[in-house]
Protein backbone atom coordinates (compact mmCIF):
# COMPACT_ATOMS: atom_id res chain seq x y z
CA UNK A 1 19.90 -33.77 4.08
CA UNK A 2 21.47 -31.61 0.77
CA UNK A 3 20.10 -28.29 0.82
CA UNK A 4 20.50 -25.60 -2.06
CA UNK A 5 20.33 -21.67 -0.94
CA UNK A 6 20.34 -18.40 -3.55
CA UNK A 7 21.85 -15.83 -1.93
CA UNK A 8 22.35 -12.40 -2.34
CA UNK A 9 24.35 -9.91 -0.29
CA UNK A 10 23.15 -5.69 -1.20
CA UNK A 11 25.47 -3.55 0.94
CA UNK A 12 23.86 -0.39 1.45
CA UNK A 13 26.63 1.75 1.03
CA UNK A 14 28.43 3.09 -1.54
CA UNK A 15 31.76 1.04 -1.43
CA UNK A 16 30.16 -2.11 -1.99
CA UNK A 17 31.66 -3.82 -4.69
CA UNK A 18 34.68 -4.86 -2.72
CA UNK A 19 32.43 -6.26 0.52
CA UNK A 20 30.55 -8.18 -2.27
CA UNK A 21 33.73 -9.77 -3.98
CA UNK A 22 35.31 -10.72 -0.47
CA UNK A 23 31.56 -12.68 -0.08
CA UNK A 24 31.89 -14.24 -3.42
CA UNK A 25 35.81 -15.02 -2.74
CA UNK A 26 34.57 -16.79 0.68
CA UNK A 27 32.37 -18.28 -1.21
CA UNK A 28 34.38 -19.61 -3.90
CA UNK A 29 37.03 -21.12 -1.24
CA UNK A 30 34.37 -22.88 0.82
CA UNK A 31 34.75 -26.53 -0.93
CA UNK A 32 31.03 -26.02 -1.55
CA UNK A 33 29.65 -26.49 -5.11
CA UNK A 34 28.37 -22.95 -6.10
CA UNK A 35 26.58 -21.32 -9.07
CA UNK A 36 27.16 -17.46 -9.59
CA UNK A 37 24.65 -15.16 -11.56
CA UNK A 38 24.59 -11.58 -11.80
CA UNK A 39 22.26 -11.23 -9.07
CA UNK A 40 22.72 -13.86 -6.88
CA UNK A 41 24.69 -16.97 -6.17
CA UNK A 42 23.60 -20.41 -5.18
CA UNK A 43 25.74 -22.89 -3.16
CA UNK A 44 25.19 -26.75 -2.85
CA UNK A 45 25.56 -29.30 0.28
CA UNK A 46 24.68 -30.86 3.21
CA UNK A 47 22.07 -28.56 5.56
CA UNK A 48 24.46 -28.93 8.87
CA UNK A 49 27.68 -27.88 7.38
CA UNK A 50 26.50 -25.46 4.82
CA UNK A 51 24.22 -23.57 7.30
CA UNK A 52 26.96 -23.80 9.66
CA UNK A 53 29.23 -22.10 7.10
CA UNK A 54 26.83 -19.44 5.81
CA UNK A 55 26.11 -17.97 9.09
CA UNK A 56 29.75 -17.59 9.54
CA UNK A 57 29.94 -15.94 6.65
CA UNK A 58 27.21 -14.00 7.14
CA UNK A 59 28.61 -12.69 10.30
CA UNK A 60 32.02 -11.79 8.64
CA UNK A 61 30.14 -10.11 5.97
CA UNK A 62 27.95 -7.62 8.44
CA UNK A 63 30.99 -6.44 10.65
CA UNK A 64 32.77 -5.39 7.62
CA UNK A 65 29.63 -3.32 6.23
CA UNK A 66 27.38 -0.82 8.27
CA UNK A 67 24.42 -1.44 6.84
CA UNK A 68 22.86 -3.73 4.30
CA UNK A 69 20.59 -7.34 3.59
CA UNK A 70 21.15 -10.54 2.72
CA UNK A 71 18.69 -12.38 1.31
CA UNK A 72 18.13 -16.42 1.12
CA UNK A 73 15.89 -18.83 -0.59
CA UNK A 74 16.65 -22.12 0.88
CA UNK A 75 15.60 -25.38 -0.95
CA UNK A 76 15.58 -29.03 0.49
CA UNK A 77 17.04 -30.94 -1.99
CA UNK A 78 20.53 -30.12 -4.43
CA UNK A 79 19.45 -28.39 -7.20
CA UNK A 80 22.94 -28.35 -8.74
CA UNK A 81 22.08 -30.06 -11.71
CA UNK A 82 19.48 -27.94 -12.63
CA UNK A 83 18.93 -26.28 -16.52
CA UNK A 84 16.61 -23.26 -17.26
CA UNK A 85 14.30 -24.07 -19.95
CA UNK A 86 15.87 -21.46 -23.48
């Protein structure tokens, strides 16, 4: 089954650029197909292996950060193809 999750990590601290970036970089070097915004990013694939992969993330993410949220909208289908209407 393809899923498609937006998520969005908010460290609530004040050095969080850098825990963001090493998300993003994690991100980026998954092999997943991915979508950043300013606010968010979305990443593409299967449900097993990209849930699998995001909650190892997450877990990296929240031992290297005290406090802070993570939020996810997760879609069932691959919305990777998709175009804003201008």
């Amino acid at each position: 089954m393809k899923i498609s999750v937006e998520i969005t990590l908010a460290p609530l601290e004040e050095d969080y650029k850098d825990k963001i970036k090493n998300f993003i970089l994690s991100i980026r070097k998954s092999g997943f197909k991915y979508n950043e915004t300013p606010l968010s990013t979305h990443i593409y694939g299967d449900y097993t292996s990209l849930m699998y992969f995001l909650t190892k993330s997450i877990q990296e993410s929240f031992e290297e950060i005290d406090s802070g949220i993570i939020s996810l909208k997760i879609f069932k289908s691959d919305r990777s193809k998709y175009i804003p209407f201008d």
